[in-house]
Protein backbone atom coordinates (compact mmCIF):
# COMPACT_ATOMS: atom_id res chain seq x y z
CA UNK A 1 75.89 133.46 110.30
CA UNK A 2 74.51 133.06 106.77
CA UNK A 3 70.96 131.68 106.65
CA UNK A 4 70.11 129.00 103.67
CA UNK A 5 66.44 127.99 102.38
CA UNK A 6 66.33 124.29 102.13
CA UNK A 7 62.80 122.38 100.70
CA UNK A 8 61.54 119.47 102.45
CA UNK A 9 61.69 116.97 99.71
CA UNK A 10 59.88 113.76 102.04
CA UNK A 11 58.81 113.48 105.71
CA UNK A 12 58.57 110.11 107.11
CA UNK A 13 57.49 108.63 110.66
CA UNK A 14 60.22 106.56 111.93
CA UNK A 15 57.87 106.05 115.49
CA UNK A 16 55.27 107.13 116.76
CA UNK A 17 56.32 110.52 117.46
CA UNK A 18 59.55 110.51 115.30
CA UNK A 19 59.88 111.93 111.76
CA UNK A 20 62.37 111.34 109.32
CA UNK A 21 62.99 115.33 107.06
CA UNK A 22 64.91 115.23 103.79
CA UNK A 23 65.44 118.54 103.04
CA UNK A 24 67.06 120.21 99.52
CA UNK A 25 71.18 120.38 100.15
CA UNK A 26 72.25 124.00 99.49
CA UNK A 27 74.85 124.23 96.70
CA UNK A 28 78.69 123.67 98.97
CA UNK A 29 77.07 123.07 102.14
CA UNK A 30 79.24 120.47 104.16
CA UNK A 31 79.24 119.34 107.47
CA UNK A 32 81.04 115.95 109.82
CA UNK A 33 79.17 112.93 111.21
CA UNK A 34 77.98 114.46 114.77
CA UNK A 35 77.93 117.70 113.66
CA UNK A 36 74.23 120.02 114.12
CA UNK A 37 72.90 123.29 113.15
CA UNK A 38 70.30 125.65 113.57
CA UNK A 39 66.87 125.25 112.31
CA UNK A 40 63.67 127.19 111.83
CA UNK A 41 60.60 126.89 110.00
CA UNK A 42 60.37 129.57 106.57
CA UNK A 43 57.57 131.57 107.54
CA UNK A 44 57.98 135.24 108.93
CA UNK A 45 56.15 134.27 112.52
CA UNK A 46 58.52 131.23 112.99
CA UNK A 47 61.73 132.53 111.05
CA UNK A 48 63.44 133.70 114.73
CA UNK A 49 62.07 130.23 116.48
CA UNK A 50 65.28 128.33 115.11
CA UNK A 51 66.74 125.13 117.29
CA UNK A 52 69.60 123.18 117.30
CA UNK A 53 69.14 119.40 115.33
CA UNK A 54 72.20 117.49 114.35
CA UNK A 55 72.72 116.29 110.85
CA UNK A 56 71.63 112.40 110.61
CA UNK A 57 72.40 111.87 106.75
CA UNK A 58 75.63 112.12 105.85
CA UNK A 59 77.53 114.73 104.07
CA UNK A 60 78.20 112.62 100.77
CA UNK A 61 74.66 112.61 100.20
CA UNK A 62 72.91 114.75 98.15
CA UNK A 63 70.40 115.72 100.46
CA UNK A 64 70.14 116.67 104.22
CA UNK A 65 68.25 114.45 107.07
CA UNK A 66 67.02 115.46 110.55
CA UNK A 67 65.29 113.29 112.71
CA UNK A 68 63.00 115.03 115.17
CA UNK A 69 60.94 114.03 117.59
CA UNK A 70 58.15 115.44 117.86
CA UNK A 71 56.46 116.83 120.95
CA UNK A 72 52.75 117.37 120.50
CA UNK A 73 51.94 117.80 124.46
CA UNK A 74 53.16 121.39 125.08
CA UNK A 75 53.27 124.17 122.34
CA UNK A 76 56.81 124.03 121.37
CA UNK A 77 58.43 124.39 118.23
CA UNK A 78 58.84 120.69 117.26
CA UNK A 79 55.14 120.54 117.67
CA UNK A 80 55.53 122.80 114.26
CA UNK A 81 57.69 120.69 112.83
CA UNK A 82 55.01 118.19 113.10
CA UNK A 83 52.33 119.91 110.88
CA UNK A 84 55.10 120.76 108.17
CA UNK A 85 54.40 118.68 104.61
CA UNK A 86 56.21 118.56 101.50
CA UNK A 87 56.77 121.30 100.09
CA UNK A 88 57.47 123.55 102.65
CA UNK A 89 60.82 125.23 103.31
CA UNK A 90 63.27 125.51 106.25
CA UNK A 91 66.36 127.83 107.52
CA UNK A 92 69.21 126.29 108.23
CA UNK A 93 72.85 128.26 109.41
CA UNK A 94 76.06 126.46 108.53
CA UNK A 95 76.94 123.85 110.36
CA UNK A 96 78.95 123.73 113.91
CA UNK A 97 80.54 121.47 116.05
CA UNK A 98 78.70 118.92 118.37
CA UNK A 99 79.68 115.53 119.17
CA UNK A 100 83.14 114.67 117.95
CA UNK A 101 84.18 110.79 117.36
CA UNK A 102 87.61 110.29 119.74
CA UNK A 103 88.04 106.94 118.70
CA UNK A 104 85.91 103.09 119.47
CA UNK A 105 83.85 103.22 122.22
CA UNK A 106 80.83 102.90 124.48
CA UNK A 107 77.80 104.95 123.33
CA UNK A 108 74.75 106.02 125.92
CA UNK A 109 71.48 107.38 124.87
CA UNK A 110 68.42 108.14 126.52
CA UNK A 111 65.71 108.04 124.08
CA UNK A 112 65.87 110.95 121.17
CA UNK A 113 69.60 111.60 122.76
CA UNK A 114 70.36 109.05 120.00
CA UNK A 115 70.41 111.50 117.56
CA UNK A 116 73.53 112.82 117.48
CA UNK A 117 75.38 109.24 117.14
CA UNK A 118 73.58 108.16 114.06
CA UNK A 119 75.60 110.07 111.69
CA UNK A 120 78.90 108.68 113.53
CA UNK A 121 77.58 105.26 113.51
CA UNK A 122 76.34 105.12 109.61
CA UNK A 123 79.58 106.93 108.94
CA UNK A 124 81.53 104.19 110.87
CA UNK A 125 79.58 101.39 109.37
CA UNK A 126 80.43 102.69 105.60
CA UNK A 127 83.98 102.89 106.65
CA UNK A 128 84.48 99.67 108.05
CA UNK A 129 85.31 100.99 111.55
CA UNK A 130 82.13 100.09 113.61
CA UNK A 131 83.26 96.75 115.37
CA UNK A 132 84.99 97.68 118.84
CA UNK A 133 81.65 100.01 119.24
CA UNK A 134 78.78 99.83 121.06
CA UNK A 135 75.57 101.04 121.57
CA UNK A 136 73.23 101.42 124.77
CA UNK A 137 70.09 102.88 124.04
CA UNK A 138 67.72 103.29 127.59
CA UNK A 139 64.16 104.01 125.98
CA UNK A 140 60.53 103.75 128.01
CA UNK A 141 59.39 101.80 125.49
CA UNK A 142 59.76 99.39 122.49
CA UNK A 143 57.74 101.36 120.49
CA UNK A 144 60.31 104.51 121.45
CA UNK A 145 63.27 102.36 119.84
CA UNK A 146 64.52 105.19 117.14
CA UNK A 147 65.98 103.21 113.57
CA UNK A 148 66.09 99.74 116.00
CA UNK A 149 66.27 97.72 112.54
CA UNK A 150 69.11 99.52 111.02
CA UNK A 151 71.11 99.28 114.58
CA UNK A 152 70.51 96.40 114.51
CA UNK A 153 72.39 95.51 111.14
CA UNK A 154 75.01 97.62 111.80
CA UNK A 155 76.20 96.71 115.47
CA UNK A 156 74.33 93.24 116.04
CA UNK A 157 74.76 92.09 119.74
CA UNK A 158 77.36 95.33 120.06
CA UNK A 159 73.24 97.45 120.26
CA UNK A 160 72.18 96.99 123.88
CA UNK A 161 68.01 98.07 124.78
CA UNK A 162 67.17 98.79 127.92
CA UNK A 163 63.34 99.91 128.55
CA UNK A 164 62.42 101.45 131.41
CA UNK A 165 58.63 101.42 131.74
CA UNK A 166 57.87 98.07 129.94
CA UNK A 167 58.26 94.58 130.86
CA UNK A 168 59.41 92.24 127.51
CA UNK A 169 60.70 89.17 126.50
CA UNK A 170 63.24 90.65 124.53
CA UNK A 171 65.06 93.47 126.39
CA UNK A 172 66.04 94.47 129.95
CA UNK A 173 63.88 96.36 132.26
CA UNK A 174 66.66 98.29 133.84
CA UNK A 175 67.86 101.82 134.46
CA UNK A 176 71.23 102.31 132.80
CA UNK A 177 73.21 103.30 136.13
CA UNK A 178 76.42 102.20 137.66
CA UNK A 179 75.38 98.67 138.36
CA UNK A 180 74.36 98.20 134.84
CA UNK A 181 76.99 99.67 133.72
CA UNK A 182 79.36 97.34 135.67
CA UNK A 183 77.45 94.81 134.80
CA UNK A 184 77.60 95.47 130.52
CA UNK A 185 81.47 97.29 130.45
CA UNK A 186 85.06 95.84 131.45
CA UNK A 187 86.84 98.20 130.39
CA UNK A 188 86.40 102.09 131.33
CA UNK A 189 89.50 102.89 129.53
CA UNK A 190 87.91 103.89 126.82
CA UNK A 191 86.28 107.22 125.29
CA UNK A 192 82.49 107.17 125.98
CA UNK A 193 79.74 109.27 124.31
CA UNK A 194 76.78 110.22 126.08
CA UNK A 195 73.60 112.16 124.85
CA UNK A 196 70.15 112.23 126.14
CA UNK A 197 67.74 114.17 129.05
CA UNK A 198 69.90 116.69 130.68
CA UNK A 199 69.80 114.59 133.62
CA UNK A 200 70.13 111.26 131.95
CA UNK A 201 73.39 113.23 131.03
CA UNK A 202 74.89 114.36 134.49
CA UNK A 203 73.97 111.14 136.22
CA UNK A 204 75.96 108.81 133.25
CA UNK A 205 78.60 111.42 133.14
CA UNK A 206 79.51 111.28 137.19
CA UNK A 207 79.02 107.31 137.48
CA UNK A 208 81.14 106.89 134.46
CA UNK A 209 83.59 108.99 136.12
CA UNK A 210 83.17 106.82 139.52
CA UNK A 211 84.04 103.92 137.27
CA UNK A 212 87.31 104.66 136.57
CA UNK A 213 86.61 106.67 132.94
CA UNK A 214 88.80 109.45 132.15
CA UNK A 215 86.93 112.72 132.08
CA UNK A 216 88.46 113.90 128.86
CA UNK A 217 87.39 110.52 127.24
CA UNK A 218 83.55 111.58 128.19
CA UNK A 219 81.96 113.09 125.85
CA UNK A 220 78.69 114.62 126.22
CA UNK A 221 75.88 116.14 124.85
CA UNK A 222 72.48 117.19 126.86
């Protein structure tokens, strides 16, 4: 697969361990809302180190946007990321399929599982087409709440937070499980998106499945 060399034009925090990359648009690239590629960092120790990170921007734009969070406890490669400035260049492949929009729905995230929805959800909110969707977004907490301004523009009372390890005035302390779930949706004949932890994934997958949701309307990414 054809390798490009893209410059990061800005880097921005978005939390506390969240960054915002705008990177140079090679000339023709495209690519659809929920839709990733591979990434690695330009320099020859790194250049084999790539990892999958789905598009956030989208493809009208004339640059490209990752958000990445960044994980500065173990010596991974988005603890790289993290040092990278302006300036400095990335590899990116062409792009391939990841989450695919079925239709309005229910989507679940576990904190940076959000990812992959934002292009949808900016995509459905330029269109028009965001009102019979919603958003629940299970975080530890408030300050883990990725782009909680602009979701809440978009989807007003449609964006559900639920923290998990912090008491406040203003959202749930729950566990998104079946009894929340039973709790927040009527209707389980609908498709359902689902992205987060790997076993954030599996658990919402099965209960949703318990619930009555039919497994070709789950879609999921871990």
């Amino acid at each position: 697969m054809e390798k490009h060399t893209a410059r990061i034009l800005d880097i921005a925090n978005i939390t506390h361990d969240v960054k915002r990359f705008r990177i140079e648009k090679p000339e023709g690239y495209t690519y659809e809302p929920g839709q990733a590629t591979e990434v690695a960092i330009h320099k020859p120790e790194m250049e084999n180190e790539g990892r999958p990170f789905t598009f956030t921007g989208l493809n009208e734009e004339d640059t490209l946007e990752f958000i990445i969070k960044i994980y500065n406890d173990h010596d991974g490669i988005t603890k790289e990321f993290g040092k990278l400035q302006k300036g400095d260049e990335l590899l990116i492949e062409d792009a391939w399929g990841a989450i695919t929009y079925k239709g309005p729905g229910t989507f679940i995230a576990g904190g940076a599982g959000v990812t992959p929805f934002i292009a949808i959800l900016r995509d459905l909110a330029k269109k028009g087409q965001l009102a019979d969707n919603m958003l629940i977004f299970s975080n530890k907490t408030k300050k883990d709440i990725i782009l909680h301004d602009e979701f809440s523009k978009i989807l007003g009372n449609k964006f559900v937070n639920v923290l998990t390890q912090e008491e406040s005035k203003k959202f749930e302390k729950r566990r998104v499980n079946k009894s929340y779930l039973q709790e927040k949706i009527t209707n389980f004949d609908q498709p359902f998106y689902v992205c987060g932890p790997d076993g954030f994934v599996t658990d919402i997958s099965k209960v949703l499945k318990e619930l009555g949701a039919n497994p070709d309307e789950v879609v999921f990414e871990g």
